[in-house]
N, C-alpha and C. Protein backbone atom coordinates (compact mmCIF):
# COMPACT_ATOMS: atom_id res chain seq x y z
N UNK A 1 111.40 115.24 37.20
CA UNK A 1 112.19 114.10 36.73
C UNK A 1 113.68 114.29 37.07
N UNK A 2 114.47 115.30 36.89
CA UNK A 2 115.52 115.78 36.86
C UNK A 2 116.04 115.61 38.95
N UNK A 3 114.83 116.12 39.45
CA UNK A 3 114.90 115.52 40.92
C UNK A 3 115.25 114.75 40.96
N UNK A 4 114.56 113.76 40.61
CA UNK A 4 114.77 112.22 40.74
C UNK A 4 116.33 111.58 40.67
N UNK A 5 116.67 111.66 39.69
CA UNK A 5 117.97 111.80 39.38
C UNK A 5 119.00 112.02 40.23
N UNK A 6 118.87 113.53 40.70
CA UNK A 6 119.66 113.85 41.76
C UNK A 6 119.45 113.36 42.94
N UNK A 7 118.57 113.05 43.36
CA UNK A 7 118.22 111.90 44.42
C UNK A 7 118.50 110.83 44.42
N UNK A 8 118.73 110.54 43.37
CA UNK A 8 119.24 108.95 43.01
C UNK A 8 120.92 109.27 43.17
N UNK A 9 121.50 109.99 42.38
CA UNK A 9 122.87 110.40 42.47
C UNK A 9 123.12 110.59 43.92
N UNK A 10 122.35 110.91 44.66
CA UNK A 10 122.84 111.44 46.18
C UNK A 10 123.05 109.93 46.85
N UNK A 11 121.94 109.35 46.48
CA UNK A 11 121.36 107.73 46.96
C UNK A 11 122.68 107.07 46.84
N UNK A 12 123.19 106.84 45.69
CA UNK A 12 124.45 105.90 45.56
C UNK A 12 125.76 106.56 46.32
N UNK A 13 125.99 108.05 45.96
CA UNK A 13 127.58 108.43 46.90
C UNK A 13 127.48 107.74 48.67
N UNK A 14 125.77 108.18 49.32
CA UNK A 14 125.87 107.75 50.40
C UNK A 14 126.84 106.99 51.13
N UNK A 15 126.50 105.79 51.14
CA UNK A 15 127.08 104.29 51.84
C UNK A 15 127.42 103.47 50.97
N UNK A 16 128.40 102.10 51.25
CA UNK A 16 128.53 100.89 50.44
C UNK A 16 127.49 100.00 51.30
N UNK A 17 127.32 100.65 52.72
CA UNK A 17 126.30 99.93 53.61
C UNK A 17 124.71 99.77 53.54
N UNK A 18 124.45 100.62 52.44
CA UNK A 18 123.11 101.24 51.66
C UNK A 18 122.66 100.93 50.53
N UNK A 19 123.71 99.62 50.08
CA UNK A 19 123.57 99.17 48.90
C UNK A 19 122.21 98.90 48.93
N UNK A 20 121.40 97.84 49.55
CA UNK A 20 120.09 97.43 49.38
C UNK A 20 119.00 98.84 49.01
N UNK A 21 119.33 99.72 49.91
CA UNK A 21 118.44 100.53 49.80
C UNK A 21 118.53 101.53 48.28
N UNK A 22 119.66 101.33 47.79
CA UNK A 22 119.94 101.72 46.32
C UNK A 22 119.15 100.76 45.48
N UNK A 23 119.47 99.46 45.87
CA UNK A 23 118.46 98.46 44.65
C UNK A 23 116.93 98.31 44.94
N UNK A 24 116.74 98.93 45.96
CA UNK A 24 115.24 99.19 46.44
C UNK A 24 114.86 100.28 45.18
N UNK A 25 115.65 101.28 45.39
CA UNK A 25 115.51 102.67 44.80
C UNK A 25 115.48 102.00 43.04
N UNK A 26 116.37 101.84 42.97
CA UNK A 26 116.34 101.15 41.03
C UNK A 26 115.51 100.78 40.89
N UNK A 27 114.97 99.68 41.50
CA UNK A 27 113.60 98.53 41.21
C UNK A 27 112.34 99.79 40.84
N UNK A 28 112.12 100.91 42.09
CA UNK A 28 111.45 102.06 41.61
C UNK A 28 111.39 102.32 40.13
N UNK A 29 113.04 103.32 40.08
CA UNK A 29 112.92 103.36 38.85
C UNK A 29 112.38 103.12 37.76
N UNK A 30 113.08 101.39 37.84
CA UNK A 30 112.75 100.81 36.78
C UNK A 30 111.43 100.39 36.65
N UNK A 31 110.79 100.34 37.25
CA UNK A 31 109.08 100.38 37.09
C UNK A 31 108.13 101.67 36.61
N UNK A 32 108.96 102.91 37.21
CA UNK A 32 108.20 103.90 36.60
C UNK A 32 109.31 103.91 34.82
N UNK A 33 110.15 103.76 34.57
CA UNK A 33 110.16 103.58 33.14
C UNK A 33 109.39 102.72 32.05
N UNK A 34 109.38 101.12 33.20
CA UNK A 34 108.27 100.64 31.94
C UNK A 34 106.70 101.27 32.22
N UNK A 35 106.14 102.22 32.91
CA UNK A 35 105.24 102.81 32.97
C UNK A 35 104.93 103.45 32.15
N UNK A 36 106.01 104.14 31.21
CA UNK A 36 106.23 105.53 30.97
C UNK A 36 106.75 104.93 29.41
């Protein structure tokens, strides 16, 4: 879990050009939370 995180943290410093691929990444997220 704690991965995740830091993967995500890495995800956003990236690019401002990568935005989509950040709200790709959230949408994840946020699906494995209401999973969980």
């Amino acid at each position: 879990m704690s991965n995740d995180k830091q993967q995500f943290q890495k995800h956003i410093i990236k690019d401002d050009n990568e935005v989509y691929q950040i709200l790709d990444y959230t949408d994840m997220v946020e699906l494995h939370l209401n999973k969980v």
